[in-house]
N, C-alpha and C. Protein backbone atom coordinates (compact mmCIF):
# COMPACT_ATOMS: atom_id res chain seq x y z
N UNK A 1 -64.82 -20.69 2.53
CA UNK A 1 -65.06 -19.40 3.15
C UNK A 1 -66.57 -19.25 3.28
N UNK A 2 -67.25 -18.80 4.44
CA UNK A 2 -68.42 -18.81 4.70
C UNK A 2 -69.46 -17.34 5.12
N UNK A 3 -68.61 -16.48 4.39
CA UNK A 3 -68.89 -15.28 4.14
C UNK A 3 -68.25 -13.96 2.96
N UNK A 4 -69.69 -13.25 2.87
CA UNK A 4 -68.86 -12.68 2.16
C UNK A 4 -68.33 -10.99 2.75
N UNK A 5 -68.04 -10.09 2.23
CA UNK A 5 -67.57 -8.68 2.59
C UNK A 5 -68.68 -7.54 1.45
N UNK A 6 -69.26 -7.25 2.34
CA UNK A 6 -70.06 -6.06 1.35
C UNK A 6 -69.12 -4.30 1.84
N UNK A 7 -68.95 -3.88 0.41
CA UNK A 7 -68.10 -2.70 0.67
C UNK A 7 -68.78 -1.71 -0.50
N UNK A 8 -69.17 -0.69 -0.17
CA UNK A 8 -69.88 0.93 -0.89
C UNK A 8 -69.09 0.96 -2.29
N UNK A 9 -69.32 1.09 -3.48
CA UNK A 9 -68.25 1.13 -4.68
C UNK A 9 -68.26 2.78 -4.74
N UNK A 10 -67.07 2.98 -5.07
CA UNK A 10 -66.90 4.76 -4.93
C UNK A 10 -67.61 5.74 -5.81
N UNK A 11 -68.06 4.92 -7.03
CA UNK A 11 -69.24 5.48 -7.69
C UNK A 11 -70.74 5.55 -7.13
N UNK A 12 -70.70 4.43 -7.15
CA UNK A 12 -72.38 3.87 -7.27
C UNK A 12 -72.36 2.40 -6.88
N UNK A 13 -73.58 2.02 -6.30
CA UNK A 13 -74.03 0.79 -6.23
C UNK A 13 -72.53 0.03 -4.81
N UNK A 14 -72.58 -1.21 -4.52
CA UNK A 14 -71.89 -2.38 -3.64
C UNK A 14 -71.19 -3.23 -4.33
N UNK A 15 -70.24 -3.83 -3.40
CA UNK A 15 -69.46 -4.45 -3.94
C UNK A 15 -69.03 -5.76 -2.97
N UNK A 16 -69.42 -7.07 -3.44
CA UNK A 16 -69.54 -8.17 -2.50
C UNK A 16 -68.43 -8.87 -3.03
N UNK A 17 -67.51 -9.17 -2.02
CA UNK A 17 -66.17 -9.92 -1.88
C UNK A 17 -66.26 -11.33 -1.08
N UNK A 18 -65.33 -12.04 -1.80
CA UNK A 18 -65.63 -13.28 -1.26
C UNK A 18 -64.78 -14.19 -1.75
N UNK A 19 -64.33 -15.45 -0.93
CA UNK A 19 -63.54 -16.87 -1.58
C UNK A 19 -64.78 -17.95 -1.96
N UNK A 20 -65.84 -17.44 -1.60
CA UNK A 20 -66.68 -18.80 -1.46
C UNK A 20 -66.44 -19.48 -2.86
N UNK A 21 -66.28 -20.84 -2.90
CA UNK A 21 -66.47 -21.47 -4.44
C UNK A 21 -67.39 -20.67 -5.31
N UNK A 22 -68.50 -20.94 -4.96
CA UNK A 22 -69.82 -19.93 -6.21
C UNK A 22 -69.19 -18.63 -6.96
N UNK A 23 -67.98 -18.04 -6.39
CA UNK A 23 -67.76 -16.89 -6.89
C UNK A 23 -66.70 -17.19 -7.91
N UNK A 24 -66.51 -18.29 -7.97
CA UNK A 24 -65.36 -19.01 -9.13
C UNK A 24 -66.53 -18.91 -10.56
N UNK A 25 -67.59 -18.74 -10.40
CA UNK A 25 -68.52 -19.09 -11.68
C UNK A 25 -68.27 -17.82 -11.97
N UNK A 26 -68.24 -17.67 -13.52
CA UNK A 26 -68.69 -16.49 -14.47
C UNK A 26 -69.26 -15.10 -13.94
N UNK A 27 -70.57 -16.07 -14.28
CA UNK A 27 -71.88 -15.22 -14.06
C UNK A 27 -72.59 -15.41 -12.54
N UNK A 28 -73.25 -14.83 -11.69
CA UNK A 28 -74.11 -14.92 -10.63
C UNK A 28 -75.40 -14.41 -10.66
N UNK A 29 -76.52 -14.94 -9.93
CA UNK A 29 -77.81 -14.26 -10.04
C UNK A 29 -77.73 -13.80 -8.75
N UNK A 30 -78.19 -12.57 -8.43
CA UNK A 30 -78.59 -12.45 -6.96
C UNK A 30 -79.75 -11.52 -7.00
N UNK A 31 -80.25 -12.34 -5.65
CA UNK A 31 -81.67 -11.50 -5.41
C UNK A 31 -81.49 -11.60 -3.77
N UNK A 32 -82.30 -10.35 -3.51
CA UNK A 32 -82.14 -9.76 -1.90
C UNK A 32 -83.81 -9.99 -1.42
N UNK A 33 -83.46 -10.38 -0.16
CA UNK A 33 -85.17 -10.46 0.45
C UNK A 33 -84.93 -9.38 1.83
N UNK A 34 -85.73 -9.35 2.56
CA UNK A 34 -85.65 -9.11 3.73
C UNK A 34 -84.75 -9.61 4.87
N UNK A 35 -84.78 -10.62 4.54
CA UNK A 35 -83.71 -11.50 5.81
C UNK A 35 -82.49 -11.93 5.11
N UNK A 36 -82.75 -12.24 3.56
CA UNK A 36 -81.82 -13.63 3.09
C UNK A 36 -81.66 -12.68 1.15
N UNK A 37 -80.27 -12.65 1.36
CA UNK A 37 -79.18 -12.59 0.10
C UNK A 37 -78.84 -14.14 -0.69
N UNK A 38 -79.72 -14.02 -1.85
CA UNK A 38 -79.34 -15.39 -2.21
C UNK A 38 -78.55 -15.59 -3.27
N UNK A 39 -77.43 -16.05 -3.38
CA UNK A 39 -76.58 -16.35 -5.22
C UNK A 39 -77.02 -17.50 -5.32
N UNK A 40 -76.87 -17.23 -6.81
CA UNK A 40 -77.25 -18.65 -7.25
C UNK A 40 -76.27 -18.87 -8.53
N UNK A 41 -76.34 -20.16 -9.41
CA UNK A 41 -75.60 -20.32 -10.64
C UNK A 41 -76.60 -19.91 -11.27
N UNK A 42 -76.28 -19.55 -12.69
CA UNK A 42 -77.64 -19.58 -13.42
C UNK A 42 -77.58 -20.48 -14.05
N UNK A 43 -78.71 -21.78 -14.80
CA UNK A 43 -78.77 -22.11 -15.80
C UNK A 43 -78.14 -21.68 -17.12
N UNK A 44 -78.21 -23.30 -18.03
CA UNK A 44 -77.87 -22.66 -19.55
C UNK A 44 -79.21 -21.96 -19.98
N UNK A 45 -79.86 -22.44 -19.78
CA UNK A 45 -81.37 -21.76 -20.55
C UNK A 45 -81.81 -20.41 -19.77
N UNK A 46 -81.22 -19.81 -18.58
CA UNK A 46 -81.60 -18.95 -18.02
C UNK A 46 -81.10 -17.74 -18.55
N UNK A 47 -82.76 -16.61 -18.75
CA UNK A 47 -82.64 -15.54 -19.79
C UNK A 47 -83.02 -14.06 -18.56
N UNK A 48 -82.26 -13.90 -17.94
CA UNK A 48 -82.40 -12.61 -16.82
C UNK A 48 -81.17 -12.25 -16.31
N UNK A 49 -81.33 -11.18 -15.41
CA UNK A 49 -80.01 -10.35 -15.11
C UNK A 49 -79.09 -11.45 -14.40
N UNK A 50 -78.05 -10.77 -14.66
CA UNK A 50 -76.92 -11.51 -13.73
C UNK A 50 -75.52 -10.82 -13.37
N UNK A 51 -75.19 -10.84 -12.59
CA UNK A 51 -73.89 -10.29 -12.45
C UNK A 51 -72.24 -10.75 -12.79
N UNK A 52 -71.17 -10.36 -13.09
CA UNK A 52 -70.36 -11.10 -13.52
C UNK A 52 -69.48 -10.82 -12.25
N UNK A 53 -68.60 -11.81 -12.14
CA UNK A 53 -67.77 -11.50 -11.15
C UNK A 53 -66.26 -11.40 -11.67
N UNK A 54 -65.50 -11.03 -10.89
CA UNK A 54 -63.97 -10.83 -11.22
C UNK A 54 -63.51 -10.91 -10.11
N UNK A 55 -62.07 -11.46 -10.59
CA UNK A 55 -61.01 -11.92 -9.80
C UNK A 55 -60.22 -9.95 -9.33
N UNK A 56 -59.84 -10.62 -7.32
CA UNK A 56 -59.61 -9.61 -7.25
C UNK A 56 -57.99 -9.27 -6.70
N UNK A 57 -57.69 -10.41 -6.70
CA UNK A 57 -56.27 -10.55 -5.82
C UNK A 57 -55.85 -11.65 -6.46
N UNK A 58 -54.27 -12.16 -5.98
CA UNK A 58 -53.93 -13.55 -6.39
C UNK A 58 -54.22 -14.15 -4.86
N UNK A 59 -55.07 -13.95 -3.75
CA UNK A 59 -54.93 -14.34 -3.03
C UNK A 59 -56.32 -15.47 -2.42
N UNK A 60 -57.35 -15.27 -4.06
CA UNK A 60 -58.48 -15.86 -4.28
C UNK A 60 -59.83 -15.22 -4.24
N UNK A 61 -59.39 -13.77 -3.51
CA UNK A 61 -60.84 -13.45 -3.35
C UNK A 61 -61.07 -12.77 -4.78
N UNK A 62 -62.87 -12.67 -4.83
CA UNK A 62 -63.40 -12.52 -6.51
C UNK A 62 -64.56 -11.48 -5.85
N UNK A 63 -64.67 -10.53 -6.83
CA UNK A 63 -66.11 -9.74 -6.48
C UNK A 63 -67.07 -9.69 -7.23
N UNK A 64 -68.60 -9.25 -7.01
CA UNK A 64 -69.32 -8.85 -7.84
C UNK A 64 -69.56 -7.53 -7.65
N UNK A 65 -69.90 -6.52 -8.38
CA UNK A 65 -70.09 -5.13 -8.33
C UNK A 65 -72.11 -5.14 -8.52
N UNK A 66 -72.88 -4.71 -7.77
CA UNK A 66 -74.48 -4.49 -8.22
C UNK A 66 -74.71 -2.97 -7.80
N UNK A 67 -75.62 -2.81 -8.74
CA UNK A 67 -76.29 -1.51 -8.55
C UNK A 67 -78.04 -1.59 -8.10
N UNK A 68 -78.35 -2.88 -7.87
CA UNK A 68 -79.54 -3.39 -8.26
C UNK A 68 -80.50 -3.46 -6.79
N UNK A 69 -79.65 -3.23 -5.60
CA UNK A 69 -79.86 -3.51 -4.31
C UNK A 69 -78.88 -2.44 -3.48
N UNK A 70 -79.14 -1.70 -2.57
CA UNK A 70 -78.34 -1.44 -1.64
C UNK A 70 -78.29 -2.22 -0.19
N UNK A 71 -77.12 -2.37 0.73
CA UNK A 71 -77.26 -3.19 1.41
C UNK A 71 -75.87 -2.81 2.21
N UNK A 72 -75.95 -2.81 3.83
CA UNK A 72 -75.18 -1.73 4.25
C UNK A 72 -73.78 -2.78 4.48
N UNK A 73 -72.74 -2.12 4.50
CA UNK A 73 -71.47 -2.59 4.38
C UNK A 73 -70.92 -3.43 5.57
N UNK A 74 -70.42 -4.30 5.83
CA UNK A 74 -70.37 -4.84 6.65
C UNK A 74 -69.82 -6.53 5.86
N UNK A 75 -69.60 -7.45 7.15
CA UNK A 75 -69.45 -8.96 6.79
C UNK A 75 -71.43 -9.85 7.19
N UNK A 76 -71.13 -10.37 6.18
CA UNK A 76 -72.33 -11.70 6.02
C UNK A 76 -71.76 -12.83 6.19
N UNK A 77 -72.64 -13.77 6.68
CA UNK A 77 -72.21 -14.98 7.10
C UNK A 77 -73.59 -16.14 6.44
N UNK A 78 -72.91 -17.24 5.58
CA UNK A 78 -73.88 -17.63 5.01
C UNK A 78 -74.45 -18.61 5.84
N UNK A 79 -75.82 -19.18 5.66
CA UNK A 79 -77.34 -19.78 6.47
C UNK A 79 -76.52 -21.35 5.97
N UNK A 80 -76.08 -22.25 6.57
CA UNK A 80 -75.71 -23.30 6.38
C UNK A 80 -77.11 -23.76 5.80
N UNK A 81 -78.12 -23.83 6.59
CA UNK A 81 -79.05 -24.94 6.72
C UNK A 81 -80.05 -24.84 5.68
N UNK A 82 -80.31 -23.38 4.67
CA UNK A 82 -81.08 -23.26 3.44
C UNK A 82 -79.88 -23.36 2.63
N UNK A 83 -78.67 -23.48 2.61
CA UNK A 83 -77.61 -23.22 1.38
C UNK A 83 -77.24 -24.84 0.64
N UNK A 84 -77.10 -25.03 -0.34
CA UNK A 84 -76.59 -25.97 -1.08
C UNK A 84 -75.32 -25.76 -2.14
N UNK A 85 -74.96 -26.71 -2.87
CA UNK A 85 -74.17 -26.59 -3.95
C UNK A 85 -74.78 -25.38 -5.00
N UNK A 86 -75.67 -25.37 -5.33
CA UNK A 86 -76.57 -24.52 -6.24
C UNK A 86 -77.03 -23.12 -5.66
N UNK A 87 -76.80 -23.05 -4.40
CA UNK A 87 -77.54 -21.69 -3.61
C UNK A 87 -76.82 -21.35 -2.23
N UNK A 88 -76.33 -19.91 -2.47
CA UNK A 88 -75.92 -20.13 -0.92
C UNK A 88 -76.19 -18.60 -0.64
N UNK A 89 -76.93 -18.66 1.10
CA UNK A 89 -78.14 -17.92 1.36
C UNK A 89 -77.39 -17.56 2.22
N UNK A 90 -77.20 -16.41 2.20
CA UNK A 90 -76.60 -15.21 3.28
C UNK A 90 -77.59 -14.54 4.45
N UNK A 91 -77.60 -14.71 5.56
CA UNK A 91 -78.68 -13.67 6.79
C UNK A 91 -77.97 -12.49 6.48
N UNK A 92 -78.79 -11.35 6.34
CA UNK A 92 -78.53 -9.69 6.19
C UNK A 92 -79.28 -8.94 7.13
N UNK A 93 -79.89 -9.93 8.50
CA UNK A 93 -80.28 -9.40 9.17
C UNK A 93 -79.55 -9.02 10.31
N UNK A 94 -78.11 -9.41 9.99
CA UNK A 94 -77.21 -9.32 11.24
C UNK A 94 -75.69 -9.16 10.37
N UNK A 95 -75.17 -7.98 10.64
CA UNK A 95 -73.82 -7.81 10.18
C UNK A 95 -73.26 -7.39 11.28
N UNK A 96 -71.40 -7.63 11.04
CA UNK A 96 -70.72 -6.66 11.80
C UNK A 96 -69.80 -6.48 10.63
N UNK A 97 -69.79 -4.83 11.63
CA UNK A 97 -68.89 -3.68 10.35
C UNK A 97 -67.63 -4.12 10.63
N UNK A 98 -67.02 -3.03 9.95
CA UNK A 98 -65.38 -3.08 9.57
C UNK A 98 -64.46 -3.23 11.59
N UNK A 99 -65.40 -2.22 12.34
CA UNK A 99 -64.61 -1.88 13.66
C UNK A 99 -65.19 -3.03 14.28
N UNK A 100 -66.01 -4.09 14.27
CA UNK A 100 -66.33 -5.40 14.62
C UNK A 100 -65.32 -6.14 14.10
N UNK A 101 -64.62 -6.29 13.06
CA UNK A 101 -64.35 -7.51 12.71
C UNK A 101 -62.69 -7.54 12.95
């Protein structure tokens, strides 16, 4: 799967949905730039925030919940050409919403 689903959490903060493999890990790091949403694994030795993810269906998809970034709701589509096994880099400079998709 080569995107994920960003959706408003009814409290507070976003909520990023997704099959991609990376979201099978535990823990996630994410950090937001201007153009580019990046997850990453974390290291064993790595001592900073991270998000946990959870399973959300039996149908594979898993979310993370952040409060740490806002970022408007819509589908992302990840950057093949900066992404690897270790990193996979989402453009946030281009979404389509819910009545797009």
């Amino acid at each position: 799967m080569n995107y994920i689903t960003v959706t408003k959490h009814k409290q507070n903060g976003i909520v990023l949905n997704s099959k991609h493999p990376m979201f099978k890990n535990e823990y996630l790091i994410l950090k937001l730039s201007d153009e580019y949403l990046d997850i990453s694994v974390p290291t064993l030795d790595y001592n900073g925030r991270m998000s946990k993810t959870t399973a959300t269906s039996k149908y594979g998809w898993r979310h993370v919940w952040t409060k740490d970034f806002d970022l408007a709701p819509g589908r992302y589509y990840i950057d093949e050409s900066e992404s690897d096994e270790d990193l996979a880099v989402f453009d946030v400079t281009y979404t389509r919403n819910r009545s797009q998709i």
